[in-house]
Protein backbone atom coordinates (compact mmCIF):
# COMPACT_ATOMS: atom_id res chain seq x y z
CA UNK A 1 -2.38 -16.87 0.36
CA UNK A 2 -4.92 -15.19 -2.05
CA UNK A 3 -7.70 -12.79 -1.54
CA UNK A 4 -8.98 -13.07 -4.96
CA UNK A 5 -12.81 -14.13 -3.49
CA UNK A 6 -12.78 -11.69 -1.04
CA UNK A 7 -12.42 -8.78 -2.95
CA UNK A 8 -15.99 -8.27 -3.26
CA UNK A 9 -16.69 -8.56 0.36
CA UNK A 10 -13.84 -5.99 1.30
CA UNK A 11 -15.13 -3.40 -1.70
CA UNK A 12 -15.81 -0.76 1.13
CA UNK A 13 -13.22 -1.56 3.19
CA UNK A 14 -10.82 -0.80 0.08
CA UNK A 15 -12.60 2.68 -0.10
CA UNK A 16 -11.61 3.56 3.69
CA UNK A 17 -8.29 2.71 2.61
CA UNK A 18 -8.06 5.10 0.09
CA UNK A 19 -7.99 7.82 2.41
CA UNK A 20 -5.24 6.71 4.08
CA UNK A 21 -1.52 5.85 3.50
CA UNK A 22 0.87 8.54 1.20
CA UNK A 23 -0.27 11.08 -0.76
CA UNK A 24 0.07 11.89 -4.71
CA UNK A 25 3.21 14.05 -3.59
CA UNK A 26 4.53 10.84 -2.79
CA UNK A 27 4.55 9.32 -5.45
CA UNK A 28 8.04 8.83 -7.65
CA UNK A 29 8.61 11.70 -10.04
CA UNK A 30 8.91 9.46 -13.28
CA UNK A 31 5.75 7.93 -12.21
CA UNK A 32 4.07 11.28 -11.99
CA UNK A 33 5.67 12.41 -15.37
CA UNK A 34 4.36 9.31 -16.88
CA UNK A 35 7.86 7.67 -16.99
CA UNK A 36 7.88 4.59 -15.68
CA UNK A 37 5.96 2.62 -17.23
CA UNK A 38 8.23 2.91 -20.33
CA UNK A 39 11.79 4.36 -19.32
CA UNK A 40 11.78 1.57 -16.59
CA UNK A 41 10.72 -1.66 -18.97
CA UNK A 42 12.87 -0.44 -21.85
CA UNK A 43 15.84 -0.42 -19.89
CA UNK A 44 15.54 -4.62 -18.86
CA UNK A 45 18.33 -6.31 -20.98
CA UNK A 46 16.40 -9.10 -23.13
CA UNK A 47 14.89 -11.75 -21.56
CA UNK A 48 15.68 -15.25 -23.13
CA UNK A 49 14.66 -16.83 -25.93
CA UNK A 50 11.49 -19.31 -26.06
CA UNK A 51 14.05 -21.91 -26.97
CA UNK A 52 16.97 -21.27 -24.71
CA UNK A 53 13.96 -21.40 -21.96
CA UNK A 54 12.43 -24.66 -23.07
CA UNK A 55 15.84 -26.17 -23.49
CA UNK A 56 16.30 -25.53 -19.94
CA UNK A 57 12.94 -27.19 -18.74
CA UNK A 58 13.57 -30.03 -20.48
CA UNK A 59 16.57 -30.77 -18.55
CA UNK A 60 14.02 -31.26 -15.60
CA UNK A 61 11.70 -34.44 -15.17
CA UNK A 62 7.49 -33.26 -14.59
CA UNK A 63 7.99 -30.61 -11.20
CA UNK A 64 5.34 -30.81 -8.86
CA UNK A 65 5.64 -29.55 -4.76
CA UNK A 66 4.56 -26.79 -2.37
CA UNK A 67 4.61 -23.18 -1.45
CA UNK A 68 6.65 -23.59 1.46
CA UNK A 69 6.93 -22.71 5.08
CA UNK A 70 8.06 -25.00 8.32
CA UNK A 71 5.19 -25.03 10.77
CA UNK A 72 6.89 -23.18 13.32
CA UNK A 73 7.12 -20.03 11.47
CA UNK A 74 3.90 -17.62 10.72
CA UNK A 75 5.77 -15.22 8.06
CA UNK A 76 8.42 -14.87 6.50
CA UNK A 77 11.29 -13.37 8.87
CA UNK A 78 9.95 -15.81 11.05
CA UNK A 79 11.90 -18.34 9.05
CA UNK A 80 14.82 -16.34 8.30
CA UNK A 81 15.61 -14.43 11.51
CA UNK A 82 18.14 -15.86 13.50
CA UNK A 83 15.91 -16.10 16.54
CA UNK A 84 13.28 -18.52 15.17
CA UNK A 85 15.87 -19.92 12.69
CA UNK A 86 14.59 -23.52 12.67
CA UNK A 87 15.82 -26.18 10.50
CA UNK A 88 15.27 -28.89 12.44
CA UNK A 89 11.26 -28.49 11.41
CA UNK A 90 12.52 -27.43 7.76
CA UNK A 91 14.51 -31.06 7.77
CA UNK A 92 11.52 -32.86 9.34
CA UNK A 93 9.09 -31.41 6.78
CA UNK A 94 10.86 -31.69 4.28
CA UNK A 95 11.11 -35.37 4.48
CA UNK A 96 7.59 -35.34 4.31
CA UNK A 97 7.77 -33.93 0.80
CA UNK A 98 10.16 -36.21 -0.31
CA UNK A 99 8.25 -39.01 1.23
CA UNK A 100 4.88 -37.95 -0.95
CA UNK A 101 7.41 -37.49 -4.22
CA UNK A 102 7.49 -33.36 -4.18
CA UNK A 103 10.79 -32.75 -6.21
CA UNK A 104 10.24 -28.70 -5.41
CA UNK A 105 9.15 -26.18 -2.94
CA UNK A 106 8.51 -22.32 -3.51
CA UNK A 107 10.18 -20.48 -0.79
CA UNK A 108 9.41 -16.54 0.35
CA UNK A 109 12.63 -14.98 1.50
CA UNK A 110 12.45 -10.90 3.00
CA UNK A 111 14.44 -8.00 2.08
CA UNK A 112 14.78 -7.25 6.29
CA UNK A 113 16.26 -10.89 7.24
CA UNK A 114 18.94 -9.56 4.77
CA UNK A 115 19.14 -5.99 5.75
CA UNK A 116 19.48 -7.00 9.22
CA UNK A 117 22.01 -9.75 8.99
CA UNK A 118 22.92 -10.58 4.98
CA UNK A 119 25.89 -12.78 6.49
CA UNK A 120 23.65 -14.64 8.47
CA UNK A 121 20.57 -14.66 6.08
CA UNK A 122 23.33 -16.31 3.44
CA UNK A 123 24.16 -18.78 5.62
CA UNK A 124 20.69 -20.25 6.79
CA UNK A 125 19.47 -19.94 3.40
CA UNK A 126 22.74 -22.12 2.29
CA UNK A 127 21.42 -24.34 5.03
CA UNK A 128 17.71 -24.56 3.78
CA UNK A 129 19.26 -25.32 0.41
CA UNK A 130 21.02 -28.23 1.54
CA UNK A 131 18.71 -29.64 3.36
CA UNK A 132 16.37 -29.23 0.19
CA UNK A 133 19.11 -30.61 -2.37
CA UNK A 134 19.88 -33.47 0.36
CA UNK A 135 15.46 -34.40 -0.63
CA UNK A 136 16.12 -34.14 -3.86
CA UNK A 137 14.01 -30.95 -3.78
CA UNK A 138 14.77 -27.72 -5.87
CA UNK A 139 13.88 -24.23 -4.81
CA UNK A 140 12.41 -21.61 -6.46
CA UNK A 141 13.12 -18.69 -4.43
CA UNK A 142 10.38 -15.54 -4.12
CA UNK A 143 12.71 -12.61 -3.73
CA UNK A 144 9.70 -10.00 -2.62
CA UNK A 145 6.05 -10.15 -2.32
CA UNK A 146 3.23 -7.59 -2.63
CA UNK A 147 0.45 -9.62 -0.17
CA UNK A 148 -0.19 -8.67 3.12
CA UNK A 149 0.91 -6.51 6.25
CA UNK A 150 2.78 -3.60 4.41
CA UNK A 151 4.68 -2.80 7.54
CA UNK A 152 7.16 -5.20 8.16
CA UNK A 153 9.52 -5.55 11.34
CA UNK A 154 12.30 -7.48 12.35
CA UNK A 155 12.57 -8.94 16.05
CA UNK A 156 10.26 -11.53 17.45
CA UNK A 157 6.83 -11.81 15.34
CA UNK A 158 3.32 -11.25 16.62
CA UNK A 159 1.26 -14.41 17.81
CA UNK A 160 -0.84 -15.63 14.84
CA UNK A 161 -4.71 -14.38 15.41
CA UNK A 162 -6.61 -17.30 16.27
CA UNK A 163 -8.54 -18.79 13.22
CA UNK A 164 -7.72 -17.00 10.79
CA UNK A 165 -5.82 -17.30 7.31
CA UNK A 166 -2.16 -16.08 7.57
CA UNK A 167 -2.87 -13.44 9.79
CA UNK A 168 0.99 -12.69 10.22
CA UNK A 169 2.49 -12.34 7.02
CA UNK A 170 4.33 -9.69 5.25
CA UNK A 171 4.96 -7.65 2.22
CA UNK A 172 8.26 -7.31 1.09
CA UNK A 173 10.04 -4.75 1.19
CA UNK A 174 6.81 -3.06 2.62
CA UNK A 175 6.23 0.73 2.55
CA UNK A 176 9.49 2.02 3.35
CA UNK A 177 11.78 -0.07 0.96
CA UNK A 178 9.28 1.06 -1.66
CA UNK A 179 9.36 4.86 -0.88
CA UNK A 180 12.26 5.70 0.45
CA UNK A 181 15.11 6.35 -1.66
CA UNK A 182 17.73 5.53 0.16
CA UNK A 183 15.84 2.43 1.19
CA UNK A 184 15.37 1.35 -2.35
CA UNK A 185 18.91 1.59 -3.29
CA UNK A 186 19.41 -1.30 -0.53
CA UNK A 187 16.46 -3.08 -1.62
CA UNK A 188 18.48 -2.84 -5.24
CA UNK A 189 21.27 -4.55 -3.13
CA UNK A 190 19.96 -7.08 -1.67
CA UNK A 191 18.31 -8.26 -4.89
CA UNK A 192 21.57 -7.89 -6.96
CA UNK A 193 23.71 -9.89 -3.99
CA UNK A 194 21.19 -12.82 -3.71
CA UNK A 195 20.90 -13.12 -7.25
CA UNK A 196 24.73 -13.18 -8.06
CA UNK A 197 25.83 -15.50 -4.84
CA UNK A 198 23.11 -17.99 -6.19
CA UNK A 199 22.66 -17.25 -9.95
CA UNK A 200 24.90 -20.40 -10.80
CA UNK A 201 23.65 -22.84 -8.23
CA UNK A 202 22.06 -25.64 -9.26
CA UNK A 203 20.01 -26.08 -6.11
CA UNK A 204 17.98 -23.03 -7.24
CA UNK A 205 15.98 -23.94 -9.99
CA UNK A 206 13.70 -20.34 -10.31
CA UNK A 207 14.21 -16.46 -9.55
CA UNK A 208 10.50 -15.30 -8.65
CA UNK A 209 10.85 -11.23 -8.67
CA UNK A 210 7.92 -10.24 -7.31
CA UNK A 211 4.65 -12.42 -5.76
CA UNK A 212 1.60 -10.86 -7.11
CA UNK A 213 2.92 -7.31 -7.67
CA UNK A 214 -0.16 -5.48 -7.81
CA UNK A 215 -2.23 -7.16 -5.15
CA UNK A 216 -3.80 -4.49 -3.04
CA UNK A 217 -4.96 -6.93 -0.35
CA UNK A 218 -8.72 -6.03 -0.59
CA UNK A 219 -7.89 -2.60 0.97
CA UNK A 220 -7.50 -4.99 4.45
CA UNK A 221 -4.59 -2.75 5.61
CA UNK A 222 -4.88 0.65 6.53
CA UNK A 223 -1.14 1.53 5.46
CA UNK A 224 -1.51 0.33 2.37
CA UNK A 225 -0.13 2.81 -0.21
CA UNK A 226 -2.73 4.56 -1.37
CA UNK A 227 -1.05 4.36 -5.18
CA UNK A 228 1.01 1.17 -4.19
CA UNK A 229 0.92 0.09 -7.85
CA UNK A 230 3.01 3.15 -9.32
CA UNK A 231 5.56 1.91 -6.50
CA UNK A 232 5.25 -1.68 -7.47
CA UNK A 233 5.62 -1.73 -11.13
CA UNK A 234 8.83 0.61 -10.81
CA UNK A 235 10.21 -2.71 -8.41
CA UNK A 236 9.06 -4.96 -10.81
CA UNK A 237 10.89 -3.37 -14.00
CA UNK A 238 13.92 -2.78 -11.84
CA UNK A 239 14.25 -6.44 -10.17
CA UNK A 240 13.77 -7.62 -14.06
CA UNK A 241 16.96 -5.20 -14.79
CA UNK A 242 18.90 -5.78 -12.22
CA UNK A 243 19.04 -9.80 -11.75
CA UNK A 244 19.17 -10.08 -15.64
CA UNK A 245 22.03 -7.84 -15.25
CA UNK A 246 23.75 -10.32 -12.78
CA UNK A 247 23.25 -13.36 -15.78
CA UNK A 248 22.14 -15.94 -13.65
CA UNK A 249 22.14 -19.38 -14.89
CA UNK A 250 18.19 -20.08 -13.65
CA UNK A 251 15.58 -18.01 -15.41
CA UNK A 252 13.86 -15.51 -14.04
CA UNK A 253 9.91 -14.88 -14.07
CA UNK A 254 7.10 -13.41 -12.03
CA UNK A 255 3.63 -14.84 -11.93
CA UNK A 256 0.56 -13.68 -13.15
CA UNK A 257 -2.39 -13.75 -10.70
CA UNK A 258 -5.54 -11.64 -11.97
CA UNK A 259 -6.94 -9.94 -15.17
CA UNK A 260 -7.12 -11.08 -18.35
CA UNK A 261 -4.31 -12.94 -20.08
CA UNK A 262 -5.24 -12.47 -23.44
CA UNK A 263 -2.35 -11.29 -25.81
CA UNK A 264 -3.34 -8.01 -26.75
CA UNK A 265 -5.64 -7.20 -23.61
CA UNK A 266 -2.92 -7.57 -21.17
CA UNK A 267 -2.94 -4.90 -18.67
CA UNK A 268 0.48 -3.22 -17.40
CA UNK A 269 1.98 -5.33 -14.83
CA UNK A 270 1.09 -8.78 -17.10
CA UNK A 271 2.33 -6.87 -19.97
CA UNK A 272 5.60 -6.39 -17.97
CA UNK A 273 5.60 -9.97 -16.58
CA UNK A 274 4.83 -12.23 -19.41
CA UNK A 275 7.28 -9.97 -22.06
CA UNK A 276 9.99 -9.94 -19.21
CA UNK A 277 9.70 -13.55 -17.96
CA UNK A 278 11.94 -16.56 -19.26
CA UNK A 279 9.50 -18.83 -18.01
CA UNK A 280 5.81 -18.12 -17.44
CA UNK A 281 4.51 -18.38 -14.02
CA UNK A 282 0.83 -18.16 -13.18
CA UNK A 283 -1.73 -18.70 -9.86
CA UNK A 284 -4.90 -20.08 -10.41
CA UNK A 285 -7.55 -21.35 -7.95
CA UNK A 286 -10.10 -22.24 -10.08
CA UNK A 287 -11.80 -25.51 -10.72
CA UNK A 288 -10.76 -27.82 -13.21
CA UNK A 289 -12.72 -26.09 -15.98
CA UNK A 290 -11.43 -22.48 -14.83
CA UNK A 291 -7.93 -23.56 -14.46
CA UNK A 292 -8.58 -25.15 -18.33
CA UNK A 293 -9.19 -22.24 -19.72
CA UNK A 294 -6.01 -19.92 -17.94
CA UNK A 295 -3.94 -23.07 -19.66
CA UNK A 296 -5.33 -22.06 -22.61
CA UNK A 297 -4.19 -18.65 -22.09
CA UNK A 298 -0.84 -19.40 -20.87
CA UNK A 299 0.33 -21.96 -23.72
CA UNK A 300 -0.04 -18.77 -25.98
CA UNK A 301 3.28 -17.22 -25.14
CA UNK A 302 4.90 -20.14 -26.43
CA UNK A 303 7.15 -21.15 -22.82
CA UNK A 304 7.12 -23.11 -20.78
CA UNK A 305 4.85 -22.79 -17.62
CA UNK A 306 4.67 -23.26 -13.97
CA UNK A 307 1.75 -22.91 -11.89
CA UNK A 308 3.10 -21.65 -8.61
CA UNK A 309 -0.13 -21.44 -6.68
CA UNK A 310 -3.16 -23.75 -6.97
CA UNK A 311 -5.22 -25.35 -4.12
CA UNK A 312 -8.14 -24.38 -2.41
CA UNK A 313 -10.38 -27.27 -1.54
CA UNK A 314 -13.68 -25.41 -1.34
CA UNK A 315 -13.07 -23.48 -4.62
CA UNK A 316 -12.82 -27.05 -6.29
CA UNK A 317 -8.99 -26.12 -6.85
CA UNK A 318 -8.29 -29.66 -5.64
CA UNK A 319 -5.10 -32.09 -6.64
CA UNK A 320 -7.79 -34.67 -8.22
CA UNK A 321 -9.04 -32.40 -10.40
CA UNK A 322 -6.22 -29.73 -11.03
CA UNK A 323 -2.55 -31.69 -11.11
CA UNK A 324 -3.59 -34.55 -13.17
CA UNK A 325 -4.65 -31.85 -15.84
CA UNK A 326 -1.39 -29.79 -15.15
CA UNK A 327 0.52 -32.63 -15.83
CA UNK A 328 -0.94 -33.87 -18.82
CA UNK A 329 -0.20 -30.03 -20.17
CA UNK A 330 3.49 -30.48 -19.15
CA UNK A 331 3.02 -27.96 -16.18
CA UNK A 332 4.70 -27.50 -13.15
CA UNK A 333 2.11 -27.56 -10.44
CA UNK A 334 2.88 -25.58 -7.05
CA UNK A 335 0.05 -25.62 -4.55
CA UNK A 336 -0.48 -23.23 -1.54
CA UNK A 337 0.40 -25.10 1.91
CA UNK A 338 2.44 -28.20 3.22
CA UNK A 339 2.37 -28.84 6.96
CA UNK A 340 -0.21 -27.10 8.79
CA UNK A 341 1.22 -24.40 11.43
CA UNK A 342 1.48 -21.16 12.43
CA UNK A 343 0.57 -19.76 8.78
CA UNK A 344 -2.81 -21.41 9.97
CA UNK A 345 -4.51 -21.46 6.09
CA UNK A 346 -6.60 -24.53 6.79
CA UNK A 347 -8.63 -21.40 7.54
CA UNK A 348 -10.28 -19.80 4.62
CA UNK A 349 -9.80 -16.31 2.95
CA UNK A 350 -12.95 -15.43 4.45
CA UNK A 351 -11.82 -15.86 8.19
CA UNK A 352 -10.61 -12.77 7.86
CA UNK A 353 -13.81 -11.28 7.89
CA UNK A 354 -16.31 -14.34 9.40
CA UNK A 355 -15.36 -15.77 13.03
CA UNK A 356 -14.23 -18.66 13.20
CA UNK A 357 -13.92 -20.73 16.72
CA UNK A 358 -12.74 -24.59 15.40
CA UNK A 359 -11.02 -26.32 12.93
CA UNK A 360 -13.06 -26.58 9.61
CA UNK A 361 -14.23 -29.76 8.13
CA UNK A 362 -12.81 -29.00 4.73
CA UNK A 363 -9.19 -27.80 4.95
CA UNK A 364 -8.72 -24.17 2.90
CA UNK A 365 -5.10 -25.63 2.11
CA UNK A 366 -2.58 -27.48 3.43
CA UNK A 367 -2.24 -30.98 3.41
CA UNK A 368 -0.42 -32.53 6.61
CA UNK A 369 -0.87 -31.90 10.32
CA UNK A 370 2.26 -30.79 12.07
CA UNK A 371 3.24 -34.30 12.81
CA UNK A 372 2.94 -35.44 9.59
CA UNK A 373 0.07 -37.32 9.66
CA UNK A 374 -2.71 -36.86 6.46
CA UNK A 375 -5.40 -34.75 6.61
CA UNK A 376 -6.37 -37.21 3.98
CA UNK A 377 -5.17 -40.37 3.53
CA UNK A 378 -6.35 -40.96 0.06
CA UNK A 379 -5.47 -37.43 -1.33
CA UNK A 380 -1.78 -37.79 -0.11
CA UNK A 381 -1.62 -41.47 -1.43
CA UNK A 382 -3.21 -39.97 -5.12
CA UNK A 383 -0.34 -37.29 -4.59
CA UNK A 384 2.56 -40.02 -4.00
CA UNK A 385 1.16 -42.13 -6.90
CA UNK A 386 1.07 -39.11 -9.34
CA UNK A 387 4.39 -38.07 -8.28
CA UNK A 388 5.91 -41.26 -8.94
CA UNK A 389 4.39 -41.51 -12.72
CA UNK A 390 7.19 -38.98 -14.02
């Protein structure tokens, strides 16, 4: 769902969008006092041990699957709201997995499908986790995300725009969960009750706090907060504290994305994530040599790993050259995309800035139509044959 290449092409875009969104005033006062970035981290209770982590991944045979959405759904609450609730697609598609050997899928849940209706949002997501455990498919579960439209709304979800690269997803819980007080304190709630109704259930395999936590979309959205990242890293030390608090059973990480992973020239937020994480989760669409040398990187902090997004055909982030090499490193490998629908990320990053009018030649991600059919044949029979080499 990245915008890694396009940051470039958005640079004065990104300077428009400076000048708009909340001011400095708005800004929390231990951020502005400098608090933060310390009071908040030191507060996490300790995250496990390397060996109490690696003793738990061992438990688990190679896991390789998707980033996953059913093809009926654009976003998020569009898969959790009651109203476009659809698990006869999730059942379908997830067949499909099975069918191509996936053994887990990375699923985005939002803080609104829970404000709105938590009794309801439990009860589809026990659903969706039956239907997932009945594949033989565990779920990491994404708890909030950074990417994307920062104004969030529940009721029935815009149309996607034509052609273009999930044009209708959203950040979770957007601009109001993060400013708001009052707002924040449910935000705290909803984390806490997810996390303690599922910390002991063995169809979750993965907490994921916080997707890409200080993403700031290429400055693509006006509303972005203007100092979104002050905001952010107070949510990510907090969702560290407060699901450690609730002792789940399943460890608990959030991914690195960007910057250098270096010990020692780590900046804030992957100082946060890799000293707070049980289990170090990374996105990388690189080539084969590129993806080598985050690997490289990663295997430095001593856990064990999961890439949880990798894929982009035209990048050369392909499965022949990037999950045979995960593998062999004894990496989980997650790629972006499963059935192609409403999320519509055949399209490239760049559609949101170049017109697009067709289908292109080389999918962006994704890797069946919505009727299950290949886009390639050979790819998904390389898939199935690596799959079943556990």
């Amino acid at each position: 769902m990245k915008v890694s290449s396009l940051f470039t092409v958005l640079g004065i875009m990104a300077a428009l969008a400076s000048c708009a969104g909340h001011s400095a005033a708005d800004t929390p006062a231990a951020v502005r006092k400098g608090e933060t970035m310390s009071d908040a981290a030191s507060s996490i209770p300790a995250p496990w041990s390397a060996e109490k982590a690696w003793n738990w991944y061992k438990q688990y045979p190679w896991l390789s699957g998707c980033n996953f959405i059913p093809s009926t759904a654009s976003n998020e609450l569009e898969m959790w709201q009651a109203g476009s609730w659809d698990p006869q697609s999730i059942e379908r598609e997830l067949g499909y997995a099975q069918n191509l050997g996936f053994n887990v899928m990375r699923v985005f849940l939002h803080y609104l499908a829970w404000k709105e209706d938590a009794a309801g949002f439990y009860s589809r997501l026990d659903q969706y986790l039956s239907i997932a455990q009945s594949r033989g498919i565990y779920t990491i579960l994404v708890l909030n995300d950074s990417c994307w439209n920062p104004e969030p709304f529940t009721g029935p979800q815009p149309p996607p725009v034509p052609f273009r690269h999930n044009s209708q997803w959203l950040q979770s819980p957007g601009n109001t969960g993060l400013v708001e007080s009052a707002e924040y304190a449910q935000v705290e709630t909803y984390v806490r009750s997810t996390v303690r109704r599922y910390g002991q259930d063995r169809r979750v395999l993965l907490w994921d706090l916080l997707n890409e936590p200080d993403n700031d979309n290429g400055g693509r959205f006006p509303a972005e907060l203007r100092n979104k990242s002050d905001y952010t890293y107070r949510l990510l030390a907090d969702s560290f504290r407060w699901a450690r608090e609730e002792n789940p059973g399943q460890p608990l990480s959030a991914g690195l994305w960007a910057g250098d992973w270096h010990k020692g020239r780590l900046n804030r937020f992957n100082q946060l994530q890799t000293s707070e994480s049980d289990v170090i989760t990374f996105h990388n669409y690189d080539n084969k040599l590129g993806l080598s040398m985050r690997i490289a990187e990663i295997k430095a902090f001593g856990r064990p790993a999961i890439c949880t997004e990798y894929m982009a055909r035209p990048t050369g982030s392909t499965f022949r050259n990037c999950m045979p090499l995960l593998k062999k490193e004894g990496i989980g490998a997650i790629n972006w995309g499963f059935v192609s629908g409403k999320t519509q990320t055949v399209y490239p990053w760049d559609s949101w800035t170049k017109d697009y009018s067709a289908e292109p030649a080389l999918w962006f991600h994704d890797i069946l139509r919505s009727d299950g059919s290949p886009y390639d044949s050979a790819e998904c029979e390389f898939i199935r044959t690596l799959n079943a080499q556990r």
